[in-house]
Structure formats: C-alpha cells, structure tokens
Protein backbone atom coordinates (compact mmCIF):
# COMPACT_ATOMS: atom_id res chain seq x y z
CA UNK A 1 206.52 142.92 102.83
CA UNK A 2 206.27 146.31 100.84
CA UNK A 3 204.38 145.72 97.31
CA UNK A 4 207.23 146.25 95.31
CA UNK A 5 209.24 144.06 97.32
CA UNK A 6 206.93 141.46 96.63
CA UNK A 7 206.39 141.83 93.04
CA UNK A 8 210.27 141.85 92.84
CA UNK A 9 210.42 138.64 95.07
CA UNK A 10 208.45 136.97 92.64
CA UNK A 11 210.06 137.89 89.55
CA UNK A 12 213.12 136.50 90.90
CA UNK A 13 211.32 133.60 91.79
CA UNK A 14 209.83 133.24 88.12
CA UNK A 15 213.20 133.78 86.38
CA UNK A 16 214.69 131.29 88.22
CA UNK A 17 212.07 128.69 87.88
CA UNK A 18 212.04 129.70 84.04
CA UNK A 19 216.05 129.13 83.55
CA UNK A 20 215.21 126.12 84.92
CA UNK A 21 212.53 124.85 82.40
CA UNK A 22 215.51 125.85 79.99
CA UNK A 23 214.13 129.88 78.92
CA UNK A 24 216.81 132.41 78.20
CA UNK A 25 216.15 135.64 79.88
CA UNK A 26 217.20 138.36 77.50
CA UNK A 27 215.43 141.50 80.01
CA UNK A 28 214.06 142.16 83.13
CA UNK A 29 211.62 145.11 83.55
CA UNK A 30 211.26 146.40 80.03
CA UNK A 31 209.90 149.49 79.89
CA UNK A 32 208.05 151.32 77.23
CA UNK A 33 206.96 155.01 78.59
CA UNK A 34 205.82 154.38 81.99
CA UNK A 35 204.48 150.91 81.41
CA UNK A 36 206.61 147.55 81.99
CA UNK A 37 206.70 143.98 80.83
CA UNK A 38 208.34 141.87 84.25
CA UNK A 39 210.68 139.56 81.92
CA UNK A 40 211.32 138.79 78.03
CA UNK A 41 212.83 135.78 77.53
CA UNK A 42 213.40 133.19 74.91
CA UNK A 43 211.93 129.82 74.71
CA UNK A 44 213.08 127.79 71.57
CA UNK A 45 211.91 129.72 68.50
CA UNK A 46 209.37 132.05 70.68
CA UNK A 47 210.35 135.15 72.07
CA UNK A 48 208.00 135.09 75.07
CA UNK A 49 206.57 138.12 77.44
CA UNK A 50 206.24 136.99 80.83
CA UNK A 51 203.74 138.98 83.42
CA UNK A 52 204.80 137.71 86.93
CA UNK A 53 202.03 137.74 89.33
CA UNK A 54 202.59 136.71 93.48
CA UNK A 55 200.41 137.09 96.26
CA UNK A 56 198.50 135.25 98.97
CA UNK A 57 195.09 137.09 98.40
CA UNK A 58 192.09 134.47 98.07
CA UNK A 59 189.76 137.93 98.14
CA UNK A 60 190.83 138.72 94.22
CA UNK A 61 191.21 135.00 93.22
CA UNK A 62 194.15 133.31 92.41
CA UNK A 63 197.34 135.40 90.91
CA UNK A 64 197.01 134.34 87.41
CA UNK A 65 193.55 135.70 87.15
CA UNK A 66 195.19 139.53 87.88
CA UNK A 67 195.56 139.50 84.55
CA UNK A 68 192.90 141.30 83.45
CA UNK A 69 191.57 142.59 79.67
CA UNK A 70 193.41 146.13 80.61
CA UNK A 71 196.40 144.61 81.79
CA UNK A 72 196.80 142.47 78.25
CA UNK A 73 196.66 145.56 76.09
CA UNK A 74 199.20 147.38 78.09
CA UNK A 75 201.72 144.20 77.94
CA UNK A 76 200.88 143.70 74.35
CA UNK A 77 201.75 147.94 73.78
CA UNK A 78 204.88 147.20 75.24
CA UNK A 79 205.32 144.15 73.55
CA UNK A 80 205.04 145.46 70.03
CA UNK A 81 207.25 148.48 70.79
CA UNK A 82 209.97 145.60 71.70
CA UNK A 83 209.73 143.92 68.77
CA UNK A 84 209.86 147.26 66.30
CA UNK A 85 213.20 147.78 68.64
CA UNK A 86 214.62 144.45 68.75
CA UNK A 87 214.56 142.26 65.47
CA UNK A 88 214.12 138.33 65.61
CA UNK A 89 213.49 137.04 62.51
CA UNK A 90 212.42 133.54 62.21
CA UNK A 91 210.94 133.75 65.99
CA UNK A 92 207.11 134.08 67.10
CA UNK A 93 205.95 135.60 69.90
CA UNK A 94 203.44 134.69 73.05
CA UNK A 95 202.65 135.78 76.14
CA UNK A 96 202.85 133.53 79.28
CA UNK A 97 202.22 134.89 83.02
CA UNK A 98 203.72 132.91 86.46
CA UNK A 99 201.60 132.96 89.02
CA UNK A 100 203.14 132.68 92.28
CA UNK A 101 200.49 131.46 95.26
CA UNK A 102 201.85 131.89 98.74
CA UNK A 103 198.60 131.54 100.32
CA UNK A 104 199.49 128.47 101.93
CA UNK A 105 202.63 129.42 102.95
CA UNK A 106 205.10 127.88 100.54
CA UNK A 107 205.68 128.99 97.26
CA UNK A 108 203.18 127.18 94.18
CA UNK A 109 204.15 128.07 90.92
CA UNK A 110 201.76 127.79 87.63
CA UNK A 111 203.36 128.82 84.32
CA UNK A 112 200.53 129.45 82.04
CA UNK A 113 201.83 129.73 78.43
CA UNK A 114 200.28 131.38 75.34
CA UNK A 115 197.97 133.16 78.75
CA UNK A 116 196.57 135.67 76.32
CA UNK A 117 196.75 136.43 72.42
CA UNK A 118 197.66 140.20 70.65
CA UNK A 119 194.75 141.37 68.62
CA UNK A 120 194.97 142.83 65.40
C-alpha cells in the first residue's frame, strides 16, 4: 500500500475509533499553506488536534514516537491559525496523536492525549 493510502487508512481508522470514545469531528485534513493537521475534533470543552500516525516499521520505533520536535511546531502553526479562524470561546485546546501499529498484523491503537504542549 501507497504512503498516502496508508496515512489515509489510518485516519479513517482514528476517526472512527475517536467517534467512538464519544469526540466530534468538526475537520479532516486542515490545511494552513501547505502544511496539514489529520483531524480537529471536539472532546467535551477541548477542541483537540489530532496527528494520526500508522505503520508497521519497528526500524523508526513505534508510530507515536514520529512525532518529532519539528513535527509539533508545524501542527501547533496550523493549530493557532485555526483558532484565529474559528472562535470557541469557553473551550481549551490540546494536542493528542493515534498511533496505529500494524506490525503484528492487526490493527493496535494508542490514543495519547495532551501528546505535546504549544509554547509561548
């Protein structure tokens, strides 16, 4: 399966597991210039930005730890630019990331909330 296939597999996978756990998806794919948060959703009083990470490579480490220092200050960019566009008072804000493992050949899902904090 093609990269983007996969990355797209996953966030599927993630939005589904996260209606589930009772989030509200509000986008998909928001982009800011060329760079991209995977899904914003809301989760009781937080409005939370979700990086969705899935792959099978034991070479990098597990999925979750793809989220490195670079990676934060590009979702937390396009995170501020959201919330300058799109006003929720009374809400606070995180940022979460889904890992996806299918290294063992089924799919094994670890939602890590409040993953990373904005700076500044």
């Amino acid at each position: 399966m093609k990269t983007v296939q996969k990355g797209k597999s996953g966030e599927r996978i993630a939005a589904e597991y996260l209606k589930a756990k009772g989030f509200e998806i509000l986008f998909t794919n928001y982009r800011y210039g060329h760079k991209e948060i995977d899904i914003i959703a809301r989760d009781k009083n937080y409005i939370v930005f979700i990086e969705v990470k899935a792959g099978r490579s034991k070479t990098y480490g597990p999925p979750a730890g793809w989220v490195n220092l670079r990676k934060q200050k590009k979702l937390a960019e396009v995170a501020t630019a959201f919330m300058q566009e799109h006003q929720f008072p009374g809400y606070d804000f995180r940022f979460d990331v889904v890992a996806i493992d299918t290294s063992s050949g089924k799919e094994i899902i670890d939602h890590i909330q409040n993953a990373f904090y904005l700076e500044g």
